[in-house]
PDB file of N, CA and C in Angstrom:
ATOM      1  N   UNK A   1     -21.913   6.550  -7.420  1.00  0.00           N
ATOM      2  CA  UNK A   1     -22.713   6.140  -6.289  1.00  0.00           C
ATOM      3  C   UNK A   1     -21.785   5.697  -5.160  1.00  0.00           C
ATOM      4  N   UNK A   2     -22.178   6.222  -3.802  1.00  0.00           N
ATOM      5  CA  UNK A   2     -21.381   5.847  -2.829  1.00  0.00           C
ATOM      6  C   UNK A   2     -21.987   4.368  -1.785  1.00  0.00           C
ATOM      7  N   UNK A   3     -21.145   3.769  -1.260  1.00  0.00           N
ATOM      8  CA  UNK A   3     -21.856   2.741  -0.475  1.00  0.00           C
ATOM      9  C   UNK A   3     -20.707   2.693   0.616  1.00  0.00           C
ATOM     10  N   UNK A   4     -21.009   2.238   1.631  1.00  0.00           N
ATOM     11  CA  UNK A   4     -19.972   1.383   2.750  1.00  0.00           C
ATOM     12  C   UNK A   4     -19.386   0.224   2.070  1.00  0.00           C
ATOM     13  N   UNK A   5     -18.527   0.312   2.777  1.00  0.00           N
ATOM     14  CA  UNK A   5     -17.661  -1.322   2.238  1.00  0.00           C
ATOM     15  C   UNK A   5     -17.971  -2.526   2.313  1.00  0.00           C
ATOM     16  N   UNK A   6     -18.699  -2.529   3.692  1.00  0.00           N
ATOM     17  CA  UNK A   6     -19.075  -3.632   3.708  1.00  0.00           C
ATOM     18  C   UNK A   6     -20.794  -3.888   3.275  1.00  0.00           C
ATOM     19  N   UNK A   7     -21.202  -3.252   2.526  1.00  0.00           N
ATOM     20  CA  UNK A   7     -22.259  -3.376   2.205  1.00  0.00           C
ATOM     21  C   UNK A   7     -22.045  -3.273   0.004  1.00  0.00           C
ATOM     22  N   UNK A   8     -20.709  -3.537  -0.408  1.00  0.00           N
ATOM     23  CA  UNK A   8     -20.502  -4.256  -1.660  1.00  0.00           C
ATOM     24  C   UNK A   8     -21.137  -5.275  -2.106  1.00  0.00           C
ATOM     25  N   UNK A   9     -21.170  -5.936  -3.656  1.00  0.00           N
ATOM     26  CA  UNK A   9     -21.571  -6.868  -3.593  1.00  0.00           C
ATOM     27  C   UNK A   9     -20.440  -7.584  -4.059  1.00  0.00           C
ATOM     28  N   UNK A  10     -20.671  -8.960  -4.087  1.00  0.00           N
ATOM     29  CA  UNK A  10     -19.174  -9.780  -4.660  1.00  0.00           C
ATOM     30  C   UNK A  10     -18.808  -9.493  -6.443  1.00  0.00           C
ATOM     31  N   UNK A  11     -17.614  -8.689  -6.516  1.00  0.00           N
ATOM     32  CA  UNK A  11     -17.654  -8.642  -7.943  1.00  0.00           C
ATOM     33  C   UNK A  11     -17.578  -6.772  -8.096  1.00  0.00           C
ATOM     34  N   UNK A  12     -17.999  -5.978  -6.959  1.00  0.00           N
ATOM     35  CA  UNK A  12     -18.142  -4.907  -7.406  1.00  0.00           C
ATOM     36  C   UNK A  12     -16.934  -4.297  -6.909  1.00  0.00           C
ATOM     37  N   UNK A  13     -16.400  -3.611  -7.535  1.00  0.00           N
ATOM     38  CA  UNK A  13     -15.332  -2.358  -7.026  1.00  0.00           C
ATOM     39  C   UNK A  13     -15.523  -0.896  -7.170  1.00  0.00           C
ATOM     40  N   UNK A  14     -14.271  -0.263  -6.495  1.00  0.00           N
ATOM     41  CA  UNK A  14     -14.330   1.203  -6.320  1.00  0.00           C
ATOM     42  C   UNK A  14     -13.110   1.788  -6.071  1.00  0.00           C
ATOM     43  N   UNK A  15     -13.253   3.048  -5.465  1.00  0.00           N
ATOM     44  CA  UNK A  15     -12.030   3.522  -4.817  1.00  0.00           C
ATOM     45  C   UNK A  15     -12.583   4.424  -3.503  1.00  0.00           C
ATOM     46  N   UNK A  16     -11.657   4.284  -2.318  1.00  0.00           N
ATOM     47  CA  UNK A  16     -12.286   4.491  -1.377  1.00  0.00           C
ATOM     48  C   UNK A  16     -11.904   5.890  -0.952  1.00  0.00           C
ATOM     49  N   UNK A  17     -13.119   6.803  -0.784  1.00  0.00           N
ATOM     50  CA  UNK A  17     -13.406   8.155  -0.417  1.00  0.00           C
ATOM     51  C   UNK A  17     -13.560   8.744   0.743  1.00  0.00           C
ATOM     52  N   UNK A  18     -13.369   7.556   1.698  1.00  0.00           N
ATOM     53  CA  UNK A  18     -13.714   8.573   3.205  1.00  0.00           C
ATOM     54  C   UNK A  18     -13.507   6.875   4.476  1.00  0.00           C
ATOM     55  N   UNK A  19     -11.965   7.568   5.134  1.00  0.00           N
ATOM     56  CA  UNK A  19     -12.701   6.153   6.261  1.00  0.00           C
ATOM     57  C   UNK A  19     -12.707   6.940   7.416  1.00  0.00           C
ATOM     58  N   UNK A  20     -13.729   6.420   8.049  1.00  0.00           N
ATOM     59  CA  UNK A  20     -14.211   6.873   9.283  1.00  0.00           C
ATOM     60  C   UNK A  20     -13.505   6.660  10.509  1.00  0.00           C
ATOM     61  N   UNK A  21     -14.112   6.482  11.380  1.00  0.00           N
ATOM     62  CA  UNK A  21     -13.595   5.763  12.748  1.00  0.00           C
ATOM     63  C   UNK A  21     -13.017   6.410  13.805  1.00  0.00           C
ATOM     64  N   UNK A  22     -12.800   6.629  14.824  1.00  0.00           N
ATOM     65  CA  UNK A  22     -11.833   7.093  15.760  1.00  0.00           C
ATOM     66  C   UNK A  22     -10.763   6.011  16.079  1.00  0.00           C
ATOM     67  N   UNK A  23      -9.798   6.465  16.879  1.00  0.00           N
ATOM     68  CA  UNK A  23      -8.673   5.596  17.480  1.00  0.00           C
ATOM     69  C   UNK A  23      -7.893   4.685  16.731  1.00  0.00           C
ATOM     70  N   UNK A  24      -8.043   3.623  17.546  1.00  0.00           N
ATOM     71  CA  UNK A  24      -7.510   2.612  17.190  1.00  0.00           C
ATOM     72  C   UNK A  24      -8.158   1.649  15.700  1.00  0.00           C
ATOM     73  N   UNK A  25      -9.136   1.980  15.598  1.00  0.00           N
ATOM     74  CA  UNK A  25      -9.877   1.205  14.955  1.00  0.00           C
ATOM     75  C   UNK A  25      -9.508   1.758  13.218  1.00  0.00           C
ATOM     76  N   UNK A  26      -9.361   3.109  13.148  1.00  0.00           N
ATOM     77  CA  UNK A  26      -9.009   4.142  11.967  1.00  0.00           C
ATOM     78  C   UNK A  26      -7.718   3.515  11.533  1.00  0.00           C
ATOM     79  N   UNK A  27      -7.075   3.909  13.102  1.00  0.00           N
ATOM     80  CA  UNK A  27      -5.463   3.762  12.588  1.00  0.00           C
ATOM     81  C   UNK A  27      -5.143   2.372  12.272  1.00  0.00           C
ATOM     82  N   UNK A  28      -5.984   1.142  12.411  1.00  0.00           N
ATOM     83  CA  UNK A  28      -5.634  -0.125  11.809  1.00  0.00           C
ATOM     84  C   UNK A  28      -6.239   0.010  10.407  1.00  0.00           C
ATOM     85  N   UNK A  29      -6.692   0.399  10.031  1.00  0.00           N
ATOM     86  CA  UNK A  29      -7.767   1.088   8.677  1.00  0.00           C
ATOM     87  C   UNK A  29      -6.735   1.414   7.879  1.00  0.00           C
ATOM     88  N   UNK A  30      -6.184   2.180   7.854  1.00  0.00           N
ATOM     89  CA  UNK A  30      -5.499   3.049   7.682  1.00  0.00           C
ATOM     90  C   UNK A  30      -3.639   2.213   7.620  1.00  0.00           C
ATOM     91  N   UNK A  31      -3.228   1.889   8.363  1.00  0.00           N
ATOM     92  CA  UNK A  31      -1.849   0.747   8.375  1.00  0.00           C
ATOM     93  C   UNK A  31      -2.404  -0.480   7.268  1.00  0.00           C
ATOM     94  N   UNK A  32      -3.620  -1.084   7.235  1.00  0.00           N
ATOM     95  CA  UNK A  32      -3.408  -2.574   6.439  1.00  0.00           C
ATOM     96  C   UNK A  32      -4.002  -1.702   5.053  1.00  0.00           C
ATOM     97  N   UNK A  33      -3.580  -0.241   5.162  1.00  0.00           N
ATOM     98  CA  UNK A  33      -3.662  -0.075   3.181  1.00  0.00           C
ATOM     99  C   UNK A  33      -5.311   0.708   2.908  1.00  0.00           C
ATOM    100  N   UNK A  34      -6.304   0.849   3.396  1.00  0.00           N
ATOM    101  CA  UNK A  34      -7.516   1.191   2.906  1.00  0.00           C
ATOM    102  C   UNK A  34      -7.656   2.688   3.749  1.00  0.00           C
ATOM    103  N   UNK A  35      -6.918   3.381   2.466  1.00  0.00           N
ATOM    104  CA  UNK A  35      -7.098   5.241   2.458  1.00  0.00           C
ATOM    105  C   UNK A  35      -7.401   5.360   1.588  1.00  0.00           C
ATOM    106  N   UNK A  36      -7.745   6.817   1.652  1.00  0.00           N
ATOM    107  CA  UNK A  36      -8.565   7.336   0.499  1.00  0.00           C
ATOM    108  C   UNK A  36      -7.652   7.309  -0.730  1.00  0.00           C
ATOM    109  N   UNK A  37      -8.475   6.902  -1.854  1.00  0.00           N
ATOM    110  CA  UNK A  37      -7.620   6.916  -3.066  1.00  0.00           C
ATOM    111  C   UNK A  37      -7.577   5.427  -3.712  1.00  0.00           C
ATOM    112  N   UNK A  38      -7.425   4.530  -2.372  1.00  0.00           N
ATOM    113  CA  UNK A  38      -7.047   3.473  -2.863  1.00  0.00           C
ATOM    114  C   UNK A  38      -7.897   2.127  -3.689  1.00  0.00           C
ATOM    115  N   UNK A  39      -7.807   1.772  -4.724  1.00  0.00           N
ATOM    116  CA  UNK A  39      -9.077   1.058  -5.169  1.00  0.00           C
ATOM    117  C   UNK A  39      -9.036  -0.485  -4.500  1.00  0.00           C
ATOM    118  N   UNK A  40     -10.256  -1.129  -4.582  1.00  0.00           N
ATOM    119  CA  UNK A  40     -10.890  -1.902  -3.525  1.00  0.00           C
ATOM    120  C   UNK A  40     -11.553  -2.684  -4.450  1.00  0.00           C
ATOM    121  N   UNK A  41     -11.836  -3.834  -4.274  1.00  0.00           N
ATOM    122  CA  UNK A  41     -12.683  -4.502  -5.261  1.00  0.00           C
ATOM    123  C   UNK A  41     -13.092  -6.043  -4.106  1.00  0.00           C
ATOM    124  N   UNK A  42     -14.540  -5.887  -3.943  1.00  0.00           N
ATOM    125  CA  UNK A  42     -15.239  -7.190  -3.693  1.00  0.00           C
ATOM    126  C   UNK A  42     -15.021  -8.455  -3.655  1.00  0.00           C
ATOM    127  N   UNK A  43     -14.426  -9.418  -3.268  1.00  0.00           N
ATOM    128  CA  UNK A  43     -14.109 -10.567  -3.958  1.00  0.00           C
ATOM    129  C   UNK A  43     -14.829 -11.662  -3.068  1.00  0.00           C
ATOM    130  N   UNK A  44     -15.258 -11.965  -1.500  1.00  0.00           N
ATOM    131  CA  UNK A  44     -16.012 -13.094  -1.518  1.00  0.00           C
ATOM    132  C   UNK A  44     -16.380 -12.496   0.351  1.00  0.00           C
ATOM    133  N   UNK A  45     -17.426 -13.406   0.697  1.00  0.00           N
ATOM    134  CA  UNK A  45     -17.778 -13.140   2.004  1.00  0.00           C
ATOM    135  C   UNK A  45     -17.818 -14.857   2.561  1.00  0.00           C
ATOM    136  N   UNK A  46     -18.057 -15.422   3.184  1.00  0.00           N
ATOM    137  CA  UNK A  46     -18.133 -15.618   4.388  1.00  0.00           C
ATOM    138  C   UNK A  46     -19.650 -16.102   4.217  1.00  0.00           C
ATOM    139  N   UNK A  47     -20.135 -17.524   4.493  1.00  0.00           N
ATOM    140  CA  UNK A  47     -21.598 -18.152   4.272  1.00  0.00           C
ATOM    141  C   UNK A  47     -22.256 -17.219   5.302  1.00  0.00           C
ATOM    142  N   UNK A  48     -21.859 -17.047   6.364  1.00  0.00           N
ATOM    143  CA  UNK A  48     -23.136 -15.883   7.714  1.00  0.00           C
ATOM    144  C   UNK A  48     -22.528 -14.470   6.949  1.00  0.00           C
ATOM    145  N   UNK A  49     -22.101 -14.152   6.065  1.00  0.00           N
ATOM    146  CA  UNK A  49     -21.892 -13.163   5.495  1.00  0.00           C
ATOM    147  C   UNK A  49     -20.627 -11.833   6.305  1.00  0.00           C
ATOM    148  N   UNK A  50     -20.291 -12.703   7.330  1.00  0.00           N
ATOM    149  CA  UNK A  50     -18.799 -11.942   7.829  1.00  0.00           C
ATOM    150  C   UNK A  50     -17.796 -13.526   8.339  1.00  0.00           C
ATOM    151  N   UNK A  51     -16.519 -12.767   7.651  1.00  0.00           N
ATOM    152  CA  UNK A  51     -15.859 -11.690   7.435  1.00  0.00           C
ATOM    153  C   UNK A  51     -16.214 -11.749   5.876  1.00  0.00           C
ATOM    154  N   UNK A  52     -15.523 -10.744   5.224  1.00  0.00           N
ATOM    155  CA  UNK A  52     -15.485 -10.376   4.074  1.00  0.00           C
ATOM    156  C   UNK A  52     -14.102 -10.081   3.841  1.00  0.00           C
ATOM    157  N   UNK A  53     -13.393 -10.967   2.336  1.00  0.00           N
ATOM    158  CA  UNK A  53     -12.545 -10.443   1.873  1.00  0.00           C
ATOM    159  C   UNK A  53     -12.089  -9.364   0.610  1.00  0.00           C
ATOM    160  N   UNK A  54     -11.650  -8.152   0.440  1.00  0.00           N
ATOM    161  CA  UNK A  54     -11.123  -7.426  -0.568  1.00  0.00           C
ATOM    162  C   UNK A  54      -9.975  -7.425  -0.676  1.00  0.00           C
ATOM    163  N   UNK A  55      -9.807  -7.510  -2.242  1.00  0.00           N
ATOM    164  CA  UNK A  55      -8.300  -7.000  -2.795  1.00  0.00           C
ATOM    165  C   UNK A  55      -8.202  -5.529  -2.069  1.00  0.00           C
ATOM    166  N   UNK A  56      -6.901  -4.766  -2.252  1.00  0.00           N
ATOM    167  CA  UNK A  56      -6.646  -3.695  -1.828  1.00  0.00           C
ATOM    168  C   UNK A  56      -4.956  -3.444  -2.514  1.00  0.00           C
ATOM    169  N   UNK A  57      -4.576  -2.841  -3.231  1.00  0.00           N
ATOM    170  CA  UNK A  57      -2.939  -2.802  -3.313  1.00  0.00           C
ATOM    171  C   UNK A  57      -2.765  -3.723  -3.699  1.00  0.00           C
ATOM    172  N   UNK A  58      -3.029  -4.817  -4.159  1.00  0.00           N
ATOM    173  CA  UNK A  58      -2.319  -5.972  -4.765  1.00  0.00           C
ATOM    174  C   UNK A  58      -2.387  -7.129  -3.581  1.00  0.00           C
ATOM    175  N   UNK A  59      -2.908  -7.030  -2.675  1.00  0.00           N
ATOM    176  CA  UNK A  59      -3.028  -8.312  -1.641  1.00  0.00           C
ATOM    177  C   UNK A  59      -4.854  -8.269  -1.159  1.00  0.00           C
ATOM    178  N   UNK A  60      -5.210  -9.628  -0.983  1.00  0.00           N
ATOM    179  CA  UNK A  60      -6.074  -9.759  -0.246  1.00  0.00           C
ATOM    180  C   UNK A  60      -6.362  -9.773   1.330  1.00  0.00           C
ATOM    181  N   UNK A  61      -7.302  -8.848   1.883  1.00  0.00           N
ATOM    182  CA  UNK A  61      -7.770  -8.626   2.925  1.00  0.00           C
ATOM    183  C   UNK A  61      -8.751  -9.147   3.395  1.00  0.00           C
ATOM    184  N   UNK A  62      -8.587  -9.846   4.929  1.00  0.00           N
ATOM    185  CA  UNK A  62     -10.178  -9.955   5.467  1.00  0.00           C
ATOM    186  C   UNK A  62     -10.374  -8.937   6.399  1.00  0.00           C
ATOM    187  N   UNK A  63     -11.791  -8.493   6.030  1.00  0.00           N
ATOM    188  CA  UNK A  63     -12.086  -7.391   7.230  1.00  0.00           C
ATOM    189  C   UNK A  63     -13.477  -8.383   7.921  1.00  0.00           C
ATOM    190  N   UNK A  64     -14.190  -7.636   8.956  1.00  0.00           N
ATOM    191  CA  UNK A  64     -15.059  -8.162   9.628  1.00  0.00           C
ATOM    192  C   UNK A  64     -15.825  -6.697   9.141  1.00  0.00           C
ATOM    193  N   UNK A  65     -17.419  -7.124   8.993  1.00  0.00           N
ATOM    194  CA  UNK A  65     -18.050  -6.599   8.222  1.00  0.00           C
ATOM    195  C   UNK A  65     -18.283  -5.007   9.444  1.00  0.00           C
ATOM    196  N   UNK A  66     -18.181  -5.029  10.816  1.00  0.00           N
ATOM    197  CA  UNK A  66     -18.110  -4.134  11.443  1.00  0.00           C
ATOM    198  C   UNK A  66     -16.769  -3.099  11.086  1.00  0.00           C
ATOM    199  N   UNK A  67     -15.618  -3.955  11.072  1.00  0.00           N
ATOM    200  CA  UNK A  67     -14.723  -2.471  10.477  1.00  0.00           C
ATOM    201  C   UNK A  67     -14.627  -2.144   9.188  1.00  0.00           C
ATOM    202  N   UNK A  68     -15.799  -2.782   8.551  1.00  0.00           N
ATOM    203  CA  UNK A  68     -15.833  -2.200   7.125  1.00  0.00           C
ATOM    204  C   UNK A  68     -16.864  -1.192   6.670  1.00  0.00           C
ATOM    205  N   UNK A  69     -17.586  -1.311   7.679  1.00  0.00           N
ATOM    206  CA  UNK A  69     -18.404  -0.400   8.192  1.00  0.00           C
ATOM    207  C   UNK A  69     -17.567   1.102   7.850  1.00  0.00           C
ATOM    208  N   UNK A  70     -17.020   1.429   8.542  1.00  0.00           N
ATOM    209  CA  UNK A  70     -16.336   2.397   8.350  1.00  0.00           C
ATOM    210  C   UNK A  70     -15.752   3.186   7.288  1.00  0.00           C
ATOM    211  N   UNK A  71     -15.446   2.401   6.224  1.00  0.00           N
ATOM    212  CA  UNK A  71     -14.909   3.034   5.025  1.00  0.00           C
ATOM    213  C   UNK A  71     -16.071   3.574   4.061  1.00  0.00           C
ATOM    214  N   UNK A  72     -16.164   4.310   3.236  1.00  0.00           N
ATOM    215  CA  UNK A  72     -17.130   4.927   2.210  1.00  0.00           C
ATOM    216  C   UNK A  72     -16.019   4.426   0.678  1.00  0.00           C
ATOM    217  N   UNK A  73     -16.670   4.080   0.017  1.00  0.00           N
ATOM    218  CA  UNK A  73     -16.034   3.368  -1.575  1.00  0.00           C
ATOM    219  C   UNK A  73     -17.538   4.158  -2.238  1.00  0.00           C
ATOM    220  N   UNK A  74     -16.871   4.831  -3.752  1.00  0.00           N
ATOM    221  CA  UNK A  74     -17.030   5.822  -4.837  1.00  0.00           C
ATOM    222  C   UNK A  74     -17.155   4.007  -5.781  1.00  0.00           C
ATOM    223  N   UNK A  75     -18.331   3.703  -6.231  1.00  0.00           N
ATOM    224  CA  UNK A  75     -17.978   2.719  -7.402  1.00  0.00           C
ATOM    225  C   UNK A  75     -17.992   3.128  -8.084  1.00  0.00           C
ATOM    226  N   UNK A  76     -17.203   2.100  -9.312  1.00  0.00           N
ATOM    227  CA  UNK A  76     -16.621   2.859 -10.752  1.00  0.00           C
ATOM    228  C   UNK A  76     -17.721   2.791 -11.365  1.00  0.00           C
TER     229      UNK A  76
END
């Protein structure tokens, strides 16, 4: 089953299949580690529910739930 990233729940993981975006917004996507291939796992949001942080590669990330928008994650 496929979902957006930022529409995970806390606890769920995947590996991510498709990031979207044009420009600038891709190519920061893309530099802090979240390409295709790479597995991703849920770990906490934010009480108004942004930002949101994921593992990624062995470090934790905060994204803002708009550029997470962008990525497509395959859950296991």
């Amino acid at each position: 089953m496929k979902k957006l990233l930022s529409q995970l729940s806390i606890g769920e993981g995947g590996k991510i299949v498709k990031v979207g975006g044009e420009g600038a917004i891709r190519r920061r996507l893309l530099d802090m580690g979240i390409t295709p291939g790479a597995e991703v796992y849920f770990r906490k949001k934010a009480p108004l529910g942004d930002p949101i942080e994921i593992s990624v590669r062995g470090y934790e990330l905060t994204l803002r739930k708009a550029e997470a928008n962008f990525a497509e994650v395959e859950l296991y």
